[in-house]
PDB file of N, CA and C in Angstrom:
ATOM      1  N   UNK A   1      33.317   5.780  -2.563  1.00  0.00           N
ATOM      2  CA  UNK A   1      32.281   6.410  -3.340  1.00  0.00           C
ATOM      3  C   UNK A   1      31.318   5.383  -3.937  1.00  0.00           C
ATOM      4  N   UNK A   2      31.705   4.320  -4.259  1.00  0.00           N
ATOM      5  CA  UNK A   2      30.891   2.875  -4.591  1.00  0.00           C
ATOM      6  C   UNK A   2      29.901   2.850  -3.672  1.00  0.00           C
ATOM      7  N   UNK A   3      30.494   2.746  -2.581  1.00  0.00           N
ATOM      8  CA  UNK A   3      29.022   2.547  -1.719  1.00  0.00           C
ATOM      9  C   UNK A   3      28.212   3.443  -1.237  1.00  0.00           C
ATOM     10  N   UNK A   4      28.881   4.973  -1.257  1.00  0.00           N
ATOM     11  CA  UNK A   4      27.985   5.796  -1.496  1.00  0.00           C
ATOM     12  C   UNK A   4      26.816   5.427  -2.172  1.00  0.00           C
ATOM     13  N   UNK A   5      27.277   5.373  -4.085  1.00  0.00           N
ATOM     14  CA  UNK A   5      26.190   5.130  -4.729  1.00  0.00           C
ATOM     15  C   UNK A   5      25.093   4.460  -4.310  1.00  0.00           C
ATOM     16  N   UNK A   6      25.640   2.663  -4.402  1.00  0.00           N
ATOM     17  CA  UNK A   6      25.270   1.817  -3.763  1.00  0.00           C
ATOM     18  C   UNK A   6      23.678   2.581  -2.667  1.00  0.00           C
ATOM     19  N   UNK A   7      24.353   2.693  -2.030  1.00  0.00           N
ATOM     20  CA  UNK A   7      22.957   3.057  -0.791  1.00  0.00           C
ATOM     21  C   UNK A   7      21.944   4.253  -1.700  1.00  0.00           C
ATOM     22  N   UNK A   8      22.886   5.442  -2.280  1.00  0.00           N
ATOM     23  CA  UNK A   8      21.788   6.335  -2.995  1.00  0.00           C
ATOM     24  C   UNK A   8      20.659   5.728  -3.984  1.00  0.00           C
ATOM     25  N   UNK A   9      21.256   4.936  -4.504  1.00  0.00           N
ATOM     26  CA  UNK A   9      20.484   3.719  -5.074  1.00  0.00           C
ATOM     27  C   UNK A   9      19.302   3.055  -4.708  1.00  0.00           C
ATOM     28  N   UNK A  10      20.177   2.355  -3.661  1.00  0.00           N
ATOM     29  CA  UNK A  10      18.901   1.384  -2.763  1.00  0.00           C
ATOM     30  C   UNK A  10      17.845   2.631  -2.419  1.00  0.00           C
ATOM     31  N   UNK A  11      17.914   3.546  -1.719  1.00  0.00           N
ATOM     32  CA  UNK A  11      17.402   4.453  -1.065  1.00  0.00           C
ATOM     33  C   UNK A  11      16.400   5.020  -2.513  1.00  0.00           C
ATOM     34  N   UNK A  12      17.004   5.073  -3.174  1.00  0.00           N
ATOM     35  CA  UNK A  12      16.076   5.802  -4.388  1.00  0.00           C
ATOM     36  C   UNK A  12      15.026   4.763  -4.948  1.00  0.00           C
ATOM     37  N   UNK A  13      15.332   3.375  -4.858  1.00  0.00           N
ATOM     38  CA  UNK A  13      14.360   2.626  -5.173  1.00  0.00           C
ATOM     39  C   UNK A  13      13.669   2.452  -3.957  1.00  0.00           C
ATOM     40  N   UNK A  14      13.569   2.550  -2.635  1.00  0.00           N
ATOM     41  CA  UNK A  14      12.598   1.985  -2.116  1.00  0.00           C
ATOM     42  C   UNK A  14      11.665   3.777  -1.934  1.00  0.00           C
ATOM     43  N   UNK A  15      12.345   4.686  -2.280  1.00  0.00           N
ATOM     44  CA  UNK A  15      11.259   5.842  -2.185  1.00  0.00           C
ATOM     45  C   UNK A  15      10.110   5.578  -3.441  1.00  0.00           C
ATOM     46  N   UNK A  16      10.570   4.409  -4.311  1.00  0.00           N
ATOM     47  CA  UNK A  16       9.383   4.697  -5.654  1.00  0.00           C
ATOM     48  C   UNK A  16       8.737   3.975  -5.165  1.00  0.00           C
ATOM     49  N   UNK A  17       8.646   2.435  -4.379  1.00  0.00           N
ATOM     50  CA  UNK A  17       8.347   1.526  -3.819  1.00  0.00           C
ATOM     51  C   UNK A  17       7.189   2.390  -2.451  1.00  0.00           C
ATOM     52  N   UNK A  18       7.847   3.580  -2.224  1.00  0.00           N
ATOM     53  CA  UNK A  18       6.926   3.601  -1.087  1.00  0.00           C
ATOM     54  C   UNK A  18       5.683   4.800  -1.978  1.00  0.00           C
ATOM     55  N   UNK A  19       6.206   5.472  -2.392  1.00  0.00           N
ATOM     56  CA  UNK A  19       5.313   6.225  -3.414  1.00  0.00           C
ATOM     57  C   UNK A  19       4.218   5.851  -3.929  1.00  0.00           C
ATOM     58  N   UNK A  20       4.378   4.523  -4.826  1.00  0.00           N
ATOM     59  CA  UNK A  20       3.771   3.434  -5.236  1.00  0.00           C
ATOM     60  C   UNK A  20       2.390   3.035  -3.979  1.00  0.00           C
ATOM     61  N   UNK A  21       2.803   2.927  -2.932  1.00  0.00           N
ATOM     62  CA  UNK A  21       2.075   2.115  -1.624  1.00  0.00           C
ATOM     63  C   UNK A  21       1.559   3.461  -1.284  1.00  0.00           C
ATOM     64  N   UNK A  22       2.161   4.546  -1.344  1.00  0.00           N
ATOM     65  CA  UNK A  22       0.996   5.901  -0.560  1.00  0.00           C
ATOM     66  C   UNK A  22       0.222   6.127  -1.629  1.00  0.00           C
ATOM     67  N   UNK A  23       0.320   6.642  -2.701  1.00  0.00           N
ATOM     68  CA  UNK A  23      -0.554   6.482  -3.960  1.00  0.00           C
ATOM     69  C   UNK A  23      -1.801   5.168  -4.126  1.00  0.00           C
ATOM     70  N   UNK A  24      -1.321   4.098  -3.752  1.00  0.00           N
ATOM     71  CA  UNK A  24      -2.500   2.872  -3.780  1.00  0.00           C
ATOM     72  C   UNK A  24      -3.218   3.202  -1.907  1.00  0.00           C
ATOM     73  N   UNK A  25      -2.883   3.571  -1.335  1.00  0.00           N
ATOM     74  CA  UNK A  25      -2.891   3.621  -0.156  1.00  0.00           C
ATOM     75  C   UNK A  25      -4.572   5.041  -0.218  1.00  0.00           C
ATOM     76  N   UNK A  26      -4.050   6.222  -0.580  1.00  0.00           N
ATOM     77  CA  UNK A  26      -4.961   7.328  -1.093  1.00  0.00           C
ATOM     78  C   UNK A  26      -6.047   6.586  -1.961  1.00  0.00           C
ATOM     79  N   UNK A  27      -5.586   5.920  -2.865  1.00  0.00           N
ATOM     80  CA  UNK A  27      -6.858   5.848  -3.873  1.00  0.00           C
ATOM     81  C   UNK A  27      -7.684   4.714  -3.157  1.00  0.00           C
ATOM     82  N   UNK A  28      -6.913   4.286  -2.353  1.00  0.00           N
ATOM     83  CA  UNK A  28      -8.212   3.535  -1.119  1.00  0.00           C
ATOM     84  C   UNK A  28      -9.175   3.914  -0.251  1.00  0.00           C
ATOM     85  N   UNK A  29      -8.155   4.961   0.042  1.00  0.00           N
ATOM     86  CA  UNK A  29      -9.308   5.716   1.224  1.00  0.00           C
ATOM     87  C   UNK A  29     -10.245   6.986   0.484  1.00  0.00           C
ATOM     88  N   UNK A  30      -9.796   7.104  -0.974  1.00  0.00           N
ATOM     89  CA  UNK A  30     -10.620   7.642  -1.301  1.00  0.00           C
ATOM     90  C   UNK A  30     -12.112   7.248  -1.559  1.00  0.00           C
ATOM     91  N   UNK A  31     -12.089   5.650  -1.864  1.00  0.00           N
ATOM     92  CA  UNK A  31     -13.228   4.683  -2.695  1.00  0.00           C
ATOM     93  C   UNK A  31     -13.740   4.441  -0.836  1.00  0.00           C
ATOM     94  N   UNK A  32     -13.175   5.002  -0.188  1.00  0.00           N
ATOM     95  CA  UNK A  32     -14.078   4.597   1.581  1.00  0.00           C
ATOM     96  C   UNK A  32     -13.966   5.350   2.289  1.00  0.00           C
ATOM     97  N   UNK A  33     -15.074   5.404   3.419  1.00  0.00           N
ATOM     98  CA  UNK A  33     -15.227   6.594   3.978  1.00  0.00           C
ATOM     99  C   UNK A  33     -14.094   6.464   5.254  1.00  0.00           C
ATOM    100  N   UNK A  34     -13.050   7.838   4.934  1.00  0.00           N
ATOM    101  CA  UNK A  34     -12.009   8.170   5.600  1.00  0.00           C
ATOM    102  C   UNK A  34     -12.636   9.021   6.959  1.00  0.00           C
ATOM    103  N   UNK A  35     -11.801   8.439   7.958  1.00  0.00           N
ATOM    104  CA  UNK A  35     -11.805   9.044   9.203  1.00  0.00           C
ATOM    105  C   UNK A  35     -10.872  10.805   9.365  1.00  0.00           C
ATOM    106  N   UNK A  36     -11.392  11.493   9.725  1.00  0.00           N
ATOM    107  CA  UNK A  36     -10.254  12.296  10.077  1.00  0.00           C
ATOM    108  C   UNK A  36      -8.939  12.391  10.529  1.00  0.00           C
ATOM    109  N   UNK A  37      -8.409  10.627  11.197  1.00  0.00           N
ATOM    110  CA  UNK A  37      -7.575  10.461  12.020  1.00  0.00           C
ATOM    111  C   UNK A  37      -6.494   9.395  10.693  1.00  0.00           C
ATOM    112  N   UNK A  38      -7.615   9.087   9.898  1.00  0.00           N
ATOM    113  CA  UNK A  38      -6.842   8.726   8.220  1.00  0.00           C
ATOM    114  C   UNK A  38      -5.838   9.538   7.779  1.00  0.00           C
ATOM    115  N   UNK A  39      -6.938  11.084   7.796  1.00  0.00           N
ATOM    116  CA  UNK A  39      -6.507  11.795   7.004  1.00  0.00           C
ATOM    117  C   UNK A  39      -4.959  12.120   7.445  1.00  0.00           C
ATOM    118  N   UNK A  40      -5.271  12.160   8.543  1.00  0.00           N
ATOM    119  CA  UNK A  40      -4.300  12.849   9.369  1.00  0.00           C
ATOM    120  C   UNK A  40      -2.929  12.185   8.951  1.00  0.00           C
ATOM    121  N   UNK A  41      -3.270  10.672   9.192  1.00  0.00           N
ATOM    122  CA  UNK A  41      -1.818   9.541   9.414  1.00  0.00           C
ATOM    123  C   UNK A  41      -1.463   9.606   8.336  1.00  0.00           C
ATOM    124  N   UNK A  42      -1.821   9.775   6.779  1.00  0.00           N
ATOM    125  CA  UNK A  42      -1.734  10.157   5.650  1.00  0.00           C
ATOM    126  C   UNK A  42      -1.015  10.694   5.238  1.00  0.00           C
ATOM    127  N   UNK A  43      -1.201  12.246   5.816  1.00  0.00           N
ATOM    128  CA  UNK A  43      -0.840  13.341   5.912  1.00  0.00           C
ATOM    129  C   UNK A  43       0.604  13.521   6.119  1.00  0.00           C
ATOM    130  N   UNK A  44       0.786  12.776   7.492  1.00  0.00           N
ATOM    131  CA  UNK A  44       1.915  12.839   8.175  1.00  0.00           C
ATOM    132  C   UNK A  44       3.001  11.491   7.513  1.00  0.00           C
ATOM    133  N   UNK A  45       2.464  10.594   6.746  1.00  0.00           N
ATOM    134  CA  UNK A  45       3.495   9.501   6.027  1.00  0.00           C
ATOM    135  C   UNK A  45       3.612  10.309   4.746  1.00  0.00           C
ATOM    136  N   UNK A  46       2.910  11.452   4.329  1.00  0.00           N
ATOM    137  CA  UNK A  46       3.450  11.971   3.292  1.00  0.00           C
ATOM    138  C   UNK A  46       4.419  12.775   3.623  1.00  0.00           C
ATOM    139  N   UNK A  47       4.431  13.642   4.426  1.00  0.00           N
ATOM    140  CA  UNK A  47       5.781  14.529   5.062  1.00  0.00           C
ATOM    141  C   UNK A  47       6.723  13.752   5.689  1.00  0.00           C
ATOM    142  N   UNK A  48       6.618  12.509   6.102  1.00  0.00           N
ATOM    143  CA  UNK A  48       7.866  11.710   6.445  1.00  0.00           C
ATOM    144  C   UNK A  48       8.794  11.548   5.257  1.00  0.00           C
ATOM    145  N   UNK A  49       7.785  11.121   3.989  1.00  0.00           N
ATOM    146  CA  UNK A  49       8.277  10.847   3.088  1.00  0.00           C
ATOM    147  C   UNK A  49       9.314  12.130   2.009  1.00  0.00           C
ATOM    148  N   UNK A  50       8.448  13.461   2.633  1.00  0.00           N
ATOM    149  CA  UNK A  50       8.989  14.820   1.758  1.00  0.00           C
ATOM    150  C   UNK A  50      10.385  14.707   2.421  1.00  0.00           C
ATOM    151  N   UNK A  51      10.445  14.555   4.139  1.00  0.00           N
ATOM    152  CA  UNK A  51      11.883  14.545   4.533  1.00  0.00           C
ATOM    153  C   UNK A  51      12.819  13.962   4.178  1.00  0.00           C
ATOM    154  N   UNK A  52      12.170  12.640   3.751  1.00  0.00           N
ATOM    155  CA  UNK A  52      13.450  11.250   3.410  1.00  0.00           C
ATOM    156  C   UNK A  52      14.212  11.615   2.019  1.00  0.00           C
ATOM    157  N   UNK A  53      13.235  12.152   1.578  1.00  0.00           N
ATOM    158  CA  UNK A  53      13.236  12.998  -0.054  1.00  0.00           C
ATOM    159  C   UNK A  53      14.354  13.826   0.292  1.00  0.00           C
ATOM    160  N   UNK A  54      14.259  14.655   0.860  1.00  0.00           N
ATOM    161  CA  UNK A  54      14.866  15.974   1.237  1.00  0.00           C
ATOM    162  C   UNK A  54      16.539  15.325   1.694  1.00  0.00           C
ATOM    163  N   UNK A  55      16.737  14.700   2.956  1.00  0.00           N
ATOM    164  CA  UNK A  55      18.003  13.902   3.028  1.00  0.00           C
ATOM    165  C   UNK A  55      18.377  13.009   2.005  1.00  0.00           C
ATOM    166  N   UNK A  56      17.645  12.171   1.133  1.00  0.00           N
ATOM    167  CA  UNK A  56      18.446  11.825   0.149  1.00  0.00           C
ATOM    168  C   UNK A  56      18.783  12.822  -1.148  1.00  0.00           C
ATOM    169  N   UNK A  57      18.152  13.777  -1.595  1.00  0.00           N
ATOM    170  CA  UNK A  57      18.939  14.452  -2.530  1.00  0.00           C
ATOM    171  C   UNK A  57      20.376  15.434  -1.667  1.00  0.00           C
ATOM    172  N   UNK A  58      20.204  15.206  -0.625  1.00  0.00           N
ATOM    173  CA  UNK A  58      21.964  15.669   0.246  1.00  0.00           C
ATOM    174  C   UNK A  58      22.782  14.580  -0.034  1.00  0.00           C
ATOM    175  N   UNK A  59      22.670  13.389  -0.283  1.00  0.00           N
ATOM    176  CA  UNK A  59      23.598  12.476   0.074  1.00  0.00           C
ATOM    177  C   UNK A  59      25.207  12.648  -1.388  1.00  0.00           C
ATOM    178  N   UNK A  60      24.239  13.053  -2.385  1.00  0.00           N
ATOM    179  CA  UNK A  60      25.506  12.679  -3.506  1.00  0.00           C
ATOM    180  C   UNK A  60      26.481  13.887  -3.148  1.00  0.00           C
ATOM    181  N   UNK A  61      26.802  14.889  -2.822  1.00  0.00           N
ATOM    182  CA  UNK A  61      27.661  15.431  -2.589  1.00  0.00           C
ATOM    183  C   UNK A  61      28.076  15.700  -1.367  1.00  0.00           C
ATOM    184  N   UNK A  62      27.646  14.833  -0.491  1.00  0.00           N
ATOM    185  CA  UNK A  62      28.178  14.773   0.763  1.00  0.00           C
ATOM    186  C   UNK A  62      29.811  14.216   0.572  1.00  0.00           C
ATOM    187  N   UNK A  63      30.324  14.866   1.745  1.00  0.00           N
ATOM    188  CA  UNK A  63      31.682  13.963   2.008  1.00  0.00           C
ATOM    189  C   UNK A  63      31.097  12.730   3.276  1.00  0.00           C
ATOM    190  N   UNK A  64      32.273  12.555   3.600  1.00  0.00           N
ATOM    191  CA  UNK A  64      32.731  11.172   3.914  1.00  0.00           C
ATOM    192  C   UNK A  64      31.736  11.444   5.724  1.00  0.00           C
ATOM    193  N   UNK A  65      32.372  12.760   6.375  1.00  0.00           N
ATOM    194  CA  UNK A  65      31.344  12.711   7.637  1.00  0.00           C
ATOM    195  C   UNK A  65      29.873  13.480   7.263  1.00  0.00           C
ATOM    196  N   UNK A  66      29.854  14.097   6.884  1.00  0.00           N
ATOM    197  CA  UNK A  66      28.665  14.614   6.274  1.00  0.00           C
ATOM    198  C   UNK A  66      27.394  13.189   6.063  1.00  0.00           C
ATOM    199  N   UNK A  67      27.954  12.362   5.152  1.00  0.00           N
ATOM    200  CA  UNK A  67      27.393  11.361   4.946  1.00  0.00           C
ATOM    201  C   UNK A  67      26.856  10.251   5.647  1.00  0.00           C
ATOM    202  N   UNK A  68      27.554  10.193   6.808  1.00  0.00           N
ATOM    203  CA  UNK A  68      27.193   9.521   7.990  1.00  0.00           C
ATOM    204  C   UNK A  68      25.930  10.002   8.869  1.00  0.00           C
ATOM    205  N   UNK A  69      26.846  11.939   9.021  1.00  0.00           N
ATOM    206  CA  UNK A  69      24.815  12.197   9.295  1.00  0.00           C
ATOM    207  C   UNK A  69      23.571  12.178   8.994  1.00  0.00           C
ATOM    208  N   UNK A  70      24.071  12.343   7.500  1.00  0.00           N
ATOM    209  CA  UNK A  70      22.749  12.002   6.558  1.00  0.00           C
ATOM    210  C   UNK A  70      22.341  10.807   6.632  1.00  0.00           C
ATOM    211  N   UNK A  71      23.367   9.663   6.654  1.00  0.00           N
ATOM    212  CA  UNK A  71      22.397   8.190   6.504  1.00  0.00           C
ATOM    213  C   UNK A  71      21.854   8.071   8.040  1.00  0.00           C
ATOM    214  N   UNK A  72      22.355   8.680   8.943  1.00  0.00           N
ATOM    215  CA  UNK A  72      21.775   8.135  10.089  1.00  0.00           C
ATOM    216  C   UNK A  72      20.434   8.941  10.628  1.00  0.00           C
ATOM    217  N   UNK A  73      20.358  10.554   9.857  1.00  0.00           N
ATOM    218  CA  UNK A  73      19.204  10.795   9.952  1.00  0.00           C
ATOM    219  C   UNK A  73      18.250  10.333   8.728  1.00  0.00           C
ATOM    220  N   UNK A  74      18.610   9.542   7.944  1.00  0.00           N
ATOM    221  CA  UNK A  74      18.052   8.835   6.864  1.00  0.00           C
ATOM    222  C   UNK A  74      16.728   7.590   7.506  1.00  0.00           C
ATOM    223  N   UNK A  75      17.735   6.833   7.916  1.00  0.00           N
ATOM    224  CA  UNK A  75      17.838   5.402   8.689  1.00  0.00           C
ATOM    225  C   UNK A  75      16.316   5.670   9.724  1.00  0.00           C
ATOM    226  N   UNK A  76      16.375   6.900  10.575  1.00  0.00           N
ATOM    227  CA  UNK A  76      15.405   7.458  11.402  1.00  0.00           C
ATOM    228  C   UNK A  76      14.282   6.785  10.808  1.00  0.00           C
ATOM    229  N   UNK A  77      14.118   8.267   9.762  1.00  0.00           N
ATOM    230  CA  UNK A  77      12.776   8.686   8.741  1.00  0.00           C
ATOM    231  C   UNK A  77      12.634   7.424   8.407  1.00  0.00           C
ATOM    232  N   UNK A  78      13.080   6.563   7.328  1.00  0.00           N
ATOM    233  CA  UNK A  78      13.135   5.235   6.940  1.00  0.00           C
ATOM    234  C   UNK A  78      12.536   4.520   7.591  1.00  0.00           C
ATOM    235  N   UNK A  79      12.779   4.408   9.204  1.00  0.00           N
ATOM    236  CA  UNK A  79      12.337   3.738   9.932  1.00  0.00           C
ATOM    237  C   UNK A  79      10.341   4.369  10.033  1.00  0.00           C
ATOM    238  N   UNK A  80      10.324   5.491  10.442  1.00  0.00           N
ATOM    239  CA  UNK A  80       9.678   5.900  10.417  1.00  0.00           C
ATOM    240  C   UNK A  80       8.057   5.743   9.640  1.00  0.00           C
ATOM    241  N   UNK A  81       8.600   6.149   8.720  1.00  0.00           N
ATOM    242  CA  UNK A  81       7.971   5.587   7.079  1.00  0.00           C
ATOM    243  C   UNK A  81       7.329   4.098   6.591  1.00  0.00           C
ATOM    244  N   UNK A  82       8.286   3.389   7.256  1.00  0.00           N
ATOM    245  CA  UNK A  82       8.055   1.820   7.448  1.00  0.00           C
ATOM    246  C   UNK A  82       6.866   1.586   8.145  1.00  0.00           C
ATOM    247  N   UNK A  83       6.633   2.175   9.081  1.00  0.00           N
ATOM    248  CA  UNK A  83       6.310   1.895  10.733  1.00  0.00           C
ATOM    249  C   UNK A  83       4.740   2.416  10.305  1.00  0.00           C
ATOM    250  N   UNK A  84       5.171   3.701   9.510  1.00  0.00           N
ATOM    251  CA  UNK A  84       3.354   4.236   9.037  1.00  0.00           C
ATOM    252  C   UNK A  84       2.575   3.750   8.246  1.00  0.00           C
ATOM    253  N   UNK A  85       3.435   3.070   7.033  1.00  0.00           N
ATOM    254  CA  UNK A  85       3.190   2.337   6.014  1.00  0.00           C
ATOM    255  C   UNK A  85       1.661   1.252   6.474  1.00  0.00           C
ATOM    256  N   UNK A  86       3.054   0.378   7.184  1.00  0.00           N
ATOM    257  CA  UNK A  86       2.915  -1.038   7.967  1.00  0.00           C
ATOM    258  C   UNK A  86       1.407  -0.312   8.594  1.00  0.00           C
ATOM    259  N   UNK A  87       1.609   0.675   9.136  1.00  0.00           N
ATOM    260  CA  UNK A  87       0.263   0.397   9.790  1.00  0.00           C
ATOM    261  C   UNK A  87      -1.412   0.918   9.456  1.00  0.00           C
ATOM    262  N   UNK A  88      -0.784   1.735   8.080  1.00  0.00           N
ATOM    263  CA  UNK A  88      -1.709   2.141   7.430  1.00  0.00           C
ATOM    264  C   UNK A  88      -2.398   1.101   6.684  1.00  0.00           C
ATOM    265  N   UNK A  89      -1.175   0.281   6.209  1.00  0.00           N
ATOM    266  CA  UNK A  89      -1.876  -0.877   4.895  1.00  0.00           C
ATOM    267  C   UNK A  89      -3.120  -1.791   5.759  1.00  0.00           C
ATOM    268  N   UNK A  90      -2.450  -1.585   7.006  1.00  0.00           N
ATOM    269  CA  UNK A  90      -3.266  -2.938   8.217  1.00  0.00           C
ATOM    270  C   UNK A  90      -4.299  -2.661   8.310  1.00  0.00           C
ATOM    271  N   UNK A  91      -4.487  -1.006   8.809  1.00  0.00           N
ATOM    272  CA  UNK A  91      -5.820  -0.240   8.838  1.00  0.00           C
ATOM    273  C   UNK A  91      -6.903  -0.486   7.440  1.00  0.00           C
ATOM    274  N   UNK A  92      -6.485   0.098   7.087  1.00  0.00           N
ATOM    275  CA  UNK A  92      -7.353  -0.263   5.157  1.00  0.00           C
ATOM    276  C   UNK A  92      -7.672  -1.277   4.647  1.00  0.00           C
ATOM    277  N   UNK A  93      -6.772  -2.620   5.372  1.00  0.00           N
ATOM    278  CA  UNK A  93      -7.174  -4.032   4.688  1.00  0.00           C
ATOM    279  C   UNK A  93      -8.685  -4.298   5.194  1.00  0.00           C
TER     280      UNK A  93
END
């Protein structure tokens, strides 16, 4: 159950961390003229992010296999999220 936490943890801090980066991310493309295809990628790193949301409030009462599916459909999104981030910040710089 330690490392349960442990990961609910980690996982809960890097969702404020990414929150943080879509929030600075918006108030960028607001101060410049956004493409439709912005809007879009935006759009879609915010619903990556509603999902990751969504699997981590499953994790604390998961059991032991339960929990495995969750981190590994976690791990996905995570990945996911990263990947949009990364390429949004690149776009905007």
């Amino acid at each position: 159950m330690a490392k349960q936490a442990q990961l609910i943890e980690k996982l809960s801090a890097q969702m404020v961390e990414w929150d943080n980066q879509i929030f600075r991310l918006k108030d960028r493309e607001k101060n410049s003229l956004q493409s439709p295809e912005d809007a879009t990628a935006l759009a879609a790193l915010q619903q990556k992010r509603a999902e990751a949301a969504h699997k981590l409030e499953g994790m604390p009462s998961a059991s032991g296999g339960e929990m495995e599916g969750l981190k590994k459909g976690t791990d996905e999104v995570w990945d996911e999220i990263r990947s949009g981030l990364r390429d949004a910040i690149i776009k905007v710089k």
